[in-house]
N, C-alpha and C. Protein backbone atom coordinates (compact mmCIF):
# COMPACT_ATOMS: atom_id res chain seq x y z
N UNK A 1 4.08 8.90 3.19
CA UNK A 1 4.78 9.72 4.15
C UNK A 1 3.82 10.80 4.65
N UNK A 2 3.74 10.93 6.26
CA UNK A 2 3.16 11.84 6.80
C UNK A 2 3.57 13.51 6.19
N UNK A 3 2.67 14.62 6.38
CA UNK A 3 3.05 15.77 5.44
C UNK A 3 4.09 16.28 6.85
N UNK A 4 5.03 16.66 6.22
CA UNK A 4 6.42 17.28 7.21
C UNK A 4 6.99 18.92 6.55
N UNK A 5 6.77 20.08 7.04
CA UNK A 5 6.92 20.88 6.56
C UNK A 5 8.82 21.30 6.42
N UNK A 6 9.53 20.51 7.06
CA UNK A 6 10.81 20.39 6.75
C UNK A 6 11.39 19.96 5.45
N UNK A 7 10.49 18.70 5.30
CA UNK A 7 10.66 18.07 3.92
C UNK A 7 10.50 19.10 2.95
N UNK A 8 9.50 19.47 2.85
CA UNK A 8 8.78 20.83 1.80
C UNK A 8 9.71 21.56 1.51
N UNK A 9 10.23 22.33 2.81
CA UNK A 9 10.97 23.68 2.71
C UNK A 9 12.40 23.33 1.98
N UNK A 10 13.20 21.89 2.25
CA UNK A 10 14.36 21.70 1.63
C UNK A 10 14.06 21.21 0.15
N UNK A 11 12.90 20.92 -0.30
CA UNK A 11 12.46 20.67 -1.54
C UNK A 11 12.42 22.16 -2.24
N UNK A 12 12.02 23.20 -1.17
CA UNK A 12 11.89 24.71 -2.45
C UNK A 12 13.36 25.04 -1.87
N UNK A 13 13.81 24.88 -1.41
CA UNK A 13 15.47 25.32 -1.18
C UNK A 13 16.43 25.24 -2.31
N UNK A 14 15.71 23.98 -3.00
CA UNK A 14 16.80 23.04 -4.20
C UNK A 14 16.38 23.81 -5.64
N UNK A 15 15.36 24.63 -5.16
CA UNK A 15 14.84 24.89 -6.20
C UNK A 15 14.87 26.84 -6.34
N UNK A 16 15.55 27.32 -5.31
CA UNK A 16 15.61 28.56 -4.91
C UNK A 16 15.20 29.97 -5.83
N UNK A 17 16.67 29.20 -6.71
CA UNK A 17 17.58 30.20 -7.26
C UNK A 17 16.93 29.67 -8.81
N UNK A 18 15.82 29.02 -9.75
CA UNK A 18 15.38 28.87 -10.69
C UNK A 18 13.93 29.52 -10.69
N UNK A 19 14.35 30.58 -11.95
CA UNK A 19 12.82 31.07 -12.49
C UNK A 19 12.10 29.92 -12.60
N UNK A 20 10.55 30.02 -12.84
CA UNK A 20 9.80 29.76 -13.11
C UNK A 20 9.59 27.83 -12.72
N UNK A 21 10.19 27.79 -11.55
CA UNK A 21 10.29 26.33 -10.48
C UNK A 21 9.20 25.61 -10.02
N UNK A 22 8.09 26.59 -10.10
CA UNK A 22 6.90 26.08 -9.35
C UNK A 22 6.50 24.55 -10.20
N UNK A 23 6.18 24.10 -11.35
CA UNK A 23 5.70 22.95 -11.66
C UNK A 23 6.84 21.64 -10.69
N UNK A 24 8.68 22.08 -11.18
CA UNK A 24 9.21 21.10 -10.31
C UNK A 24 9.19 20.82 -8.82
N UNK A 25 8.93 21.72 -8.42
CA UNK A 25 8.59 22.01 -6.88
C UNK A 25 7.19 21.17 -6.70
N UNK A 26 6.13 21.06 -7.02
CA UNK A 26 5.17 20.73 -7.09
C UNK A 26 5.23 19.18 -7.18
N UNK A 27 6.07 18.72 -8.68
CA UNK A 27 6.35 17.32 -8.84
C UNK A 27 6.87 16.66 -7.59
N UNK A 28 8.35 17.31 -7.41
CA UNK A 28 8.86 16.70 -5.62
C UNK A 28 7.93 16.78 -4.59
N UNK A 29 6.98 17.52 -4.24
CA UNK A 29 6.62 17.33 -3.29
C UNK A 29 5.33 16.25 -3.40
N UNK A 30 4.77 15.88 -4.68
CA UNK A 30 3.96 15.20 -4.89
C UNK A 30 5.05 13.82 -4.90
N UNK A 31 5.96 13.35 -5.41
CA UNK A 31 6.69 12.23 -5.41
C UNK A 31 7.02 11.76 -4.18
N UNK A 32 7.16 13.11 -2.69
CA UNK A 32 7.80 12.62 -1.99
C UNK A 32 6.35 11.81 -0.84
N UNK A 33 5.16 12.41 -1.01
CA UNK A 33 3.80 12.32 0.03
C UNK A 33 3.29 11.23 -0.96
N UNK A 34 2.90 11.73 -2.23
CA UNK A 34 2.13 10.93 -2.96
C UNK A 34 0.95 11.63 -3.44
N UNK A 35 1.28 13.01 -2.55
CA UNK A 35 -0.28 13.85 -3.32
C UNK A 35 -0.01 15.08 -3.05
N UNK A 36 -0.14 16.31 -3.31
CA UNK A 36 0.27 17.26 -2.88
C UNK A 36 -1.03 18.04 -1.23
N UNK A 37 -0.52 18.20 -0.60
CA UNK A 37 -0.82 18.48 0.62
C UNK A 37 -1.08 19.88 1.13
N UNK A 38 -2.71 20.09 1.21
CA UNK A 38 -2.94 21.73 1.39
C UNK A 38 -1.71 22.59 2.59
N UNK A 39 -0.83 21.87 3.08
CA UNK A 39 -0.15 22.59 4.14
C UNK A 39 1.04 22.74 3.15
N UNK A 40 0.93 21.91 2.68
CA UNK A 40 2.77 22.07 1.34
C UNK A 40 2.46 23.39 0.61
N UNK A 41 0.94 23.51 0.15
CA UNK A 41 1.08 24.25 -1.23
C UNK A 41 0.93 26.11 -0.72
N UNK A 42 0.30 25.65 0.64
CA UNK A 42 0.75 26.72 1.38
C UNK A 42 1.87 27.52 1.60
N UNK A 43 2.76 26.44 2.28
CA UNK A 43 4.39 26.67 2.24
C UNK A 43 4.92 27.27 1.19
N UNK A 44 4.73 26.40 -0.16
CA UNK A 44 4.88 26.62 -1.65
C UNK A 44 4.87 28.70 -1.85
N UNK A 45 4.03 28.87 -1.92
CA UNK A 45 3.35 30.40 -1.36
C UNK A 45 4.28 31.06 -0.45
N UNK A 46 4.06 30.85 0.35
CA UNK A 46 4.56 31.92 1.18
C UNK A 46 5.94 31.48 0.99
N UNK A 47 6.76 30.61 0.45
CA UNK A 47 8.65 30.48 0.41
C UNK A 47 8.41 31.31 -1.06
N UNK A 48 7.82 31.01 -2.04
CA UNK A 48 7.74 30.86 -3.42
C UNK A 48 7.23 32.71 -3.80
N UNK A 49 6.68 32.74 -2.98
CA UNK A 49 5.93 34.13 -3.48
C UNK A 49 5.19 34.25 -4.34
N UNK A 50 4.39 33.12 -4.77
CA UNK A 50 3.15 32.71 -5.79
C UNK A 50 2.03 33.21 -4.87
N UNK A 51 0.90 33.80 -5.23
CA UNK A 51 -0.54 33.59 -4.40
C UNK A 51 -1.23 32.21 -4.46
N UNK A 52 -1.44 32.21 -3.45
CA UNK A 52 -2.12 30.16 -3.53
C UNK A 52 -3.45 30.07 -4.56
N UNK A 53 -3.95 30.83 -5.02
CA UNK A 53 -4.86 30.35 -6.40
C UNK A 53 -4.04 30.23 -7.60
N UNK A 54 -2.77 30.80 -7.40
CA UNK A 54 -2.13 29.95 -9.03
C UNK A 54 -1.54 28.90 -8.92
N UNK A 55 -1.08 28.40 -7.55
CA UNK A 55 -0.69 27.24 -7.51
C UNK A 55 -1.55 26.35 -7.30
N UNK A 56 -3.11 26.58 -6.77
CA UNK A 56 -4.02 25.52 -7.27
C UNK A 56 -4.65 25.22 -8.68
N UNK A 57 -4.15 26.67 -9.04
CA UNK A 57 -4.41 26.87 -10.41
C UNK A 57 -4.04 25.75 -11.63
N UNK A 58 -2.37 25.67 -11.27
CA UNK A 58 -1.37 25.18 -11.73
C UNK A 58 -1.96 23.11 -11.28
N UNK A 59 -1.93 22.86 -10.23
CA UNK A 59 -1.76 21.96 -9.55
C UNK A 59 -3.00 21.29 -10.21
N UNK A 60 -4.39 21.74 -10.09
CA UNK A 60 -5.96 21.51 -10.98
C UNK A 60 -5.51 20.99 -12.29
N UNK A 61 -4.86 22.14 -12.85
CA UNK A 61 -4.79 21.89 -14.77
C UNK A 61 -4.02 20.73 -15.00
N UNK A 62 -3.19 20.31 -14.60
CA UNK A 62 -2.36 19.36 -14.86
C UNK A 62 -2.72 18.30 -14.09
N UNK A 63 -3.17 17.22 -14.91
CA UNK A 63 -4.09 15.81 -14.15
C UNK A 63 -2.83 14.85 -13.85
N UNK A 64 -1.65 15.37 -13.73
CA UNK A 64 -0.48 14.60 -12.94
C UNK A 64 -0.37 14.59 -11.53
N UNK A 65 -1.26 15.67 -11.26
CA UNK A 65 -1.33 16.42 -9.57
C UNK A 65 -2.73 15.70 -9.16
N UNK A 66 -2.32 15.37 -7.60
CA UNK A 66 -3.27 15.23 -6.64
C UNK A 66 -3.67 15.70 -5.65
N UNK A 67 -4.19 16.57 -5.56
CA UNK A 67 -4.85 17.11 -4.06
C UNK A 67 -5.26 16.27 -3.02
N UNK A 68 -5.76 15.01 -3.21
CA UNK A 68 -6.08 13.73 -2.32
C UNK A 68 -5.07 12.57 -2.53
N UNK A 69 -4.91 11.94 -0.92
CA UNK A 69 -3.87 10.76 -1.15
C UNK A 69 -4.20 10.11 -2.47
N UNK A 70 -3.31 9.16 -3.32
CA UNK A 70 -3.36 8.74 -4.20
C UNK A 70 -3.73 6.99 -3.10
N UNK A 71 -4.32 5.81 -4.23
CA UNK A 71 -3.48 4.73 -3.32
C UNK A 71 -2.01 3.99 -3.87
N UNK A 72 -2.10 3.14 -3.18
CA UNK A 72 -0.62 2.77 -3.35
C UNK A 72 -0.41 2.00 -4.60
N UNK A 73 -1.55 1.53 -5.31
CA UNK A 73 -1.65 1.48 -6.93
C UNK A 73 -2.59 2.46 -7.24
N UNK A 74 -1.85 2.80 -8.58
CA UNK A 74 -2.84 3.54 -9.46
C UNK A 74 -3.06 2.98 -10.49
N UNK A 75 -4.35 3.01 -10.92
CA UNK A 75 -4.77 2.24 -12.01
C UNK A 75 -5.65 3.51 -13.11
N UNK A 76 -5.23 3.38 -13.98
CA UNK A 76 -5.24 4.52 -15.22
C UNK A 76 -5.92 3.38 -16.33
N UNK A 77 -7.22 3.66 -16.90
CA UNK A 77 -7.66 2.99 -17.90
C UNK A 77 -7.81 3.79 -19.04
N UNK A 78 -7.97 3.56 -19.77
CA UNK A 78 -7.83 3.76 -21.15
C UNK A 78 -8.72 4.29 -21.80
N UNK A 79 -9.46 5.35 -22.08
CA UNK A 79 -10.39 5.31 -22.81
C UNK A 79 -10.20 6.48 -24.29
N UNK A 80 -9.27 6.44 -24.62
CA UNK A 80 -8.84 6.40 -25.67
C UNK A 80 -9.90 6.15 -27.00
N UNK A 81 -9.98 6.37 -27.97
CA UNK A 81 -10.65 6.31 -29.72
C UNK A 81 -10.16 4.70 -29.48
N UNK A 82 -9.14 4.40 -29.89
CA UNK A 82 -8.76 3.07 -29.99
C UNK A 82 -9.03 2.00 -28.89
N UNK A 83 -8.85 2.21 -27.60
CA UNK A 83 -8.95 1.49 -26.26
C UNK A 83 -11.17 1.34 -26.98
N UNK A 84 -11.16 2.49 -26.48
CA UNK A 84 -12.66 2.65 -26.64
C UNK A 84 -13.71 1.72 -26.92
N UNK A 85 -13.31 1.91 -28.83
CA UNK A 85 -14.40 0.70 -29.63
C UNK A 85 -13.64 -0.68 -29.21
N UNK A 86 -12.08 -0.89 -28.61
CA UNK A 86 -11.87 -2.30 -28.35
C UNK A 86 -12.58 -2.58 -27.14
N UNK A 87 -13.19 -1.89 -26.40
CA UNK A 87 -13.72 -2.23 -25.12
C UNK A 87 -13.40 -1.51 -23.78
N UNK A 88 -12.72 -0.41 -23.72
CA UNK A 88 -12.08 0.39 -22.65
C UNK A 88 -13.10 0.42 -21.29
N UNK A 89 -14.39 0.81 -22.10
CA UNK A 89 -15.30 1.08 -21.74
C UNK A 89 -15.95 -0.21 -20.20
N UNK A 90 -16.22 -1.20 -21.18
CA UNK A 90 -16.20 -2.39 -20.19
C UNK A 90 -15.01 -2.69 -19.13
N UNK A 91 -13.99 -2.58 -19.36
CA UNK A 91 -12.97 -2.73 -18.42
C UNK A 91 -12.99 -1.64 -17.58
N UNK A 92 -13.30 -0.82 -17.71
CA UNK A 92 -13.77 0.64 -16.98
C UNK A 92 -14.68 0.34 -15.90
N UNK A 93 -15.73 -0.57 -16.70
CA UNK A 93 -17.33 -0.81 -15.65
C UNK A 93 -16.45 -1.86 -14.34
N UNK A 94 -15.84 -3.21 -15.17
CA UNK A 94 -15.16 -4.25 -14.40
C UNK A 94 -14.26 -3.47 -12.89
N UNK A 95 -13.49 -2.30 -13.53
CA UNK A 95 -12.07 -2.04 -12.36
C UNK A 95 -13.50 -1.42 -11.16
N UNK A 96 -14.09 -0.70 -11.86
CA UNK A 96 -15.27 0.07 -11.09
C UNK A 96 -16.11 -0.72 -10.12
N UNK A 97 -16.74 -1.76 -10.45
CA UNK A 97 -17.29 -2.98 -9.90
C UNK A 97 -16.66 -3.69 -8.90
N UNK A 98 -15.35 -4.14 -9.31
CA UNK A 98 -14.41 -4.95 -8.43
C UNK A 98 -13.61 -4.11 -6.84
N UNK A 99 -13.08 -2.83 -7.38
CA UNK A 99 -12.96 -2.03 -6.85
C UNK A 99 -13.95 -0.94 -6.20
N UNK A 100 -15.29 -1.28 -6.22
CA UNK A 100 -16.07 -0.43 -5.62
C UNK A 100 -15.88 1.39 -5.58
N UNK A 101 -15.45 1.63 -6.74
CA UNK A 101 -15.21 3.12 -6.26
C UNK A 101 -15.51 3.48 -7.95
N UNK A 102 -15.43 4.78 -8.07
CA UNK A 102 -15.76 5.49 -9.17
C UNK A 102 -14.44 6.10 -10.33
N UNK A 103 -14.13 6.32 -11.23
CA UNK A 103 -13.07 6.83 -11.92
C UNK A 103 -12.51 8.11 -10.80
N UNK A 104 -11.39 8.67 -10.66
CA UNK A 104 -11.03 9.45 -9.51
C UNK A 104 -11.11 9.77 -8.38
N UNK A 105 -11.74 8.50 -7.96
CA UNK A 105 -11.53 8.00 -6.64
C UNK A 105 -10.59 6.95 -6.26
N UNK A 106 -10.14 6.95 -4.77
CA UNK A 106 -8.98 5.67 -4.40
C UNK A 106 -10.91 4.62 -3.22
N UNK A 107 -9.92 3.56 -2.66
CA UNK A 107 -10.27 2.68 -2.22
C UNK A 107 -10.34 3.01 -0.79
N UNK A 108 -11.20 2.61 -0.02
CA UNK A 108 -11.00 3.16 1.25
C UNK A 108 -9.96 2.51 2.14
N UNK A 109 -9.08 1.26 1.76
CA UNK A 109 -7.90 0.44 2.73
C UNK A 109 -6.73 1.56 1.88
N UNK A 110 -7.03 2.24 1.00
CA UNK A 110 -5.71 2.92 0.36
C UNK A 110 -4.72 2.33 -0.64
N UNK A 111 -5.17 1.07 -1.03
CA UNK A 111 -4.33 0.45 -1.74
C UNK A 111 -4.59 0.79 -3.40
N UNK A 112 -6.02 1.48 -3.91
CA UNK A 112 -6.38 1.38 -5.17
C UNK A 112 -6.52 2.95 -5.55
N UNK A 113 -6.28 3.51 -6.73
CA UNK A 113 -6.55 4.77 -6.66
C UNK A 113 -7.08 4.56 -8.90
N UNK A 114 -8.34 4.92 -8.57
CA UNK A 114 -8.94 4.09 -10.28
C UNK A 114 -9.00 5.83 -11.13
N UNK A 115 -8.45 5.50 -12.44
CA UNK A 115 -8.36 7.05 -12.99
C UNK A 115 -8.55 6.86 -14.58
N UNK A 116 -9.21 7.66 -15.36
CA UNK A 116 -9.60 7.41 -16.23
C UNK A 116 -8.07 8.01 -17.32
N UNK A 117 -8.02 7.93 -18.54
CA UNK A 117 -7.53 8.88 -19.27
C UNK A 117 -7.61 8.58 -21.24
N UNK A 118 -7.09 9.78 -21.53
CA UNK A 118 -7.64 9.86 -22.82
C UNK A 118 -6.78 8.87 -23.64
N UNK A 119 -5.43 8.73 -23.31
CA UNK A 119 -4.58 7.84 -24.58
C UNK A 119 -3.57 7.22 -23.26
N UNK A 120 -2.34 6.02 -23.64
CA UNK A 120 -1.54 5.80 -22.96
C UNK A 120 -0.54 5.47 -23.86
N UNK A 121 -1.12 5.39 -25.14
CA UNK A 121 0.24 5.54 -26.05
C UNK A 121 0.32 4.06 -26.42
N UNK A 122 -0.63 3.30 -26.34
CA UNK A 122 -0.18 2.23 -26.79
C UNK A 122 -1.21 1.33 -27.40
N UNK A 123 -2.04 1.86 -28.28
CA UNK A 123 -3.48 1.81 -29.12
C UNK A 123 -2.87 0.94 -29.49
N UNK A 124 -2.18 -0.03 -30.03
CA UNK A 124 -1.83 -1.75 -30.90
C UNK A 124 -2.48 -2.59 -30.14
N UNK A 125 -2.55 -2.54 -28.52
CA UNK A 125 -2.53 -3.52 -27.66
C UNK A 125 -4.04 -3.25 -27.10
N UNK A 126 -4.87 -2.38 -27.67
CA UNK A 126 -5.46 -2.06 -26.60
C UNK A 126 -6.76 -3.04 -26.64
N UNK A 127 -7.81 -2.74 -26.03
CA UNK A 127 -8.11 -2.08 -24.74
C UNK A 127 -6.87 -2.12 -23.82
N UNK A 128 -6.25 -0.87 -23.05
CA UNK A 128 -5.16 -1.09 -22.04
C UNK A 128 -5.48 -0.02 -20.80
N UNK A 129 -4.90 -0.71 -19.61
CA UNK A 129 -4.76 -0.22 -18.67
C UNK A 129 -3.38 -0.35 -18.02
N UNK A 130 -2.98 0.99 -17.61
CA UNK A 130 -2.16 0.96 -16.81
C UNK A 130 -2.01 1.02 -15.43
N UNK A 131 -1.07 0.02 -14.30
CA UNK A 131 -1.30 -0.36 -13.33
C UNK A 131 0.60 0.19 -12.91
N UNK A 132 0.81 1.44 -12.09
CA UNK A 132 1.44 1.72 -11.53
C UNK A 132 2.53 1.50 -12.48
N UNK A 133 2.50 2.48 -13.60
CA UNK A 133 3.39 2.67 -15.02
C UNK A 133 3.37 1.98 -15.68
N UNK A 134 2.65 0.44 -15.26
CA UNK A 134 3.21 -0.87 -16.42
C UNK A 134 2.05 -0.93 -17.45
N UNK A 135 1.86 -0.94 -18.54
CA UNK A 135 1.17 -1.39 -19.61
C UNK A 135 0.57 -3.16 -19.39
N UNK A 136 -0.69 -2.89 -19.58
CA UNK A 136 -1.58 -4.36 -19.25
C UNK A 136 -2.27 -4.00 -20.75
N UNK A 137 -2.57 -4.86 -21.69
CA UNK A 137 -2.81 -4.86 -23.05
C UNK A 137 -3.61 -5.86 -23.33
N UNK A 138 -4.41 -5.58 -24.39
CA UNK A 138 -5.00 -6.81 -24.81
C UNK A 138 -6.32 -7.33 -23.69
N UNK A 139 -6.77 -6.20 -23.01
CA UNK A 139 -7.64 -6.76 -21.84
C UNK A 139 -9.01 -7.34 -22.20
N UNK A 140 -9.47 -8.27 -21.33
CA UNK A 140 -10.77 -8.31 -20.98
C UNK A 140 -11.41 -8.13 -19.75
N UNK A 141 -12.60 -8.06 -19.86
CA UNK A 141 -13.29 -7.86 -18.34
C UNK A 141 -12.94 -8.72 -17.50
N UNK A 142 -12.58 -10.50 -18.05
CA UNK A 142 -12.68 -11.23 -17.39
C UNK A 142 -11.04 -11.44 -17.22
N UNK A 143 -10.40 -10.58 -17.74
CA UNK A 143 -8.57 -10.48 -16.77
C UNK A 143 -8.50 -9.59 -15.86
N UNK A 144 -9.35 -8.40 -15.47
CA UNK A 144 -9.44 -7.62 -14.38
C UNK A 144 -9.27 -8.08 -13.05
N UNK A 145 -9.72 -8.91 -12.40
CA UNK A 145 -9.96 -9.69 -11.29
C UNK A 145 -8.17 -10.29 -11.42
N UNK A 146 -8.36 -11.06 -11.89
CA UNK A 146 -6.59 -11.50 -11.64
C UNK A 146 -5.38 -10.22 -11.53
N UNK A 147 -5.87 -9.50 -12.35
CA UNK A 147 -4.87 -8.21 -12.34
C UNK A 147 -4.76 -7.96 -10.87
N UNK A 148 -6.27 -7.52 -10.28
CA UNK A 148 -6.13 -6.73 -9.25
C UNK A 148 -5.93 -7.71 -8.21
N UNK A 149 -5.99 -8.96 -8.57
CA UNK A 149 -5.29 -9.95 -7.43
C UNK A 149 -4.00 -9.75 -7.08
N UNK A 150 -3.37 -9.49 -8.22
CA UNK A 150 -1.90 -10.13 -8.22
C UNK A 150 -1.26 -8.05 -7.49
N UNK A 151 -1.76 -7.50 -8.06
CA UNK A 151 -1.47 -6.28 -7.14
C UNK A 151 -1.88 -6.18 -5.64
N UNK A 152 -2.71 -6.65 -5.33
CA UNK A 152 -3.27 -6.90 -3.88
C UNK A 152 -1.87 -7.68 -2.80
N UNK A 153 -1.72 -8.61 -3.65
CA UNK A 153 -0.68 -9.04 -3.14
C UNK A 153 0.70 -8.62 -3.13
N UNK A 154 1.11 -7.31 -3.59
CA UNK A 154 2.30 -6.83 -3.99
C UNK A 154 2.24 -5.58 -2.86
N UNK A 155 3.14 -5.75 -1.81
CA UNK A 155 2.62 -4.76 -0.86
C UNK A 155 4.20 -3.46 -0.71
């Protein structure tokens, strides 16, 4: 969704009358674009009465937030203690390779957005990556390519 400062403003509306709102305010407006948007966090500010360095403040620290479009998959790998010595690492190089882009970067058609992280909670299965919430387990380098097939095609 294009950034719409209407949208924004009825998002801190809902949120008026609650102390300390800014993280949920932040979440909606990131759920509703897909990333949070230097004209939103603006808005954010001047409705909110925050100064805009704590809400980048806020928005930075917490690696749930995006300042740049996300793509329309996100792919979260694993590199985890456990993911790790099973191979995280290599499946890391593979999404990187296939996808041409670097850990926290997206794809330039917008469809891929590649992100590293420390655990996903599901060290039994791992090496794992997650692909737009779902748990992929048990990986190898050489299931990467089909993965990102079968998302390619999921529009």
């Amino acid at each position: 969704m294009e950034f719409d400062p209407t949208v924004v403003r009825k998002t801190i509306d809902g949120y008026r009358h609650e102390p300390g709102s800014l993280i949920g305010v932040l979440q909606d407006i990131q759920e509703t674009f897909g990333w949070l948007p230097e004209p939103a966090l603006r808005l954010v500010s001047e409705q909110l009465g925050y100064p805009i360095n704590q809400i980048y403040s806020v928005a930075t620290f917490y690696k749930a937030f995006s300042l740049a479009p996300r793509g329309r998959h996100v792919c979260k790998v694993c590199l985890g203690t456990a993911c790790h010595v099973r191979g995280g690492a290599r499946i890391m190089e593979e999404m990187e390779r296939q996808l041409g882009i670097g850990a926290g970067e997206t794809t330039p058609d917008g469809q891929f957005t590649l992100d590293s992280v420390n655990c996903v909670g599901a060290c039994a299965i791992g090496p794992v990556m997650e692909i737009d919430g779902k748990h992929h387990g048990d990986l190898l380098p050489t299931k990467v390519e089909a993965l990102l097939k079968e998302h390619r095609e999921k529009k």
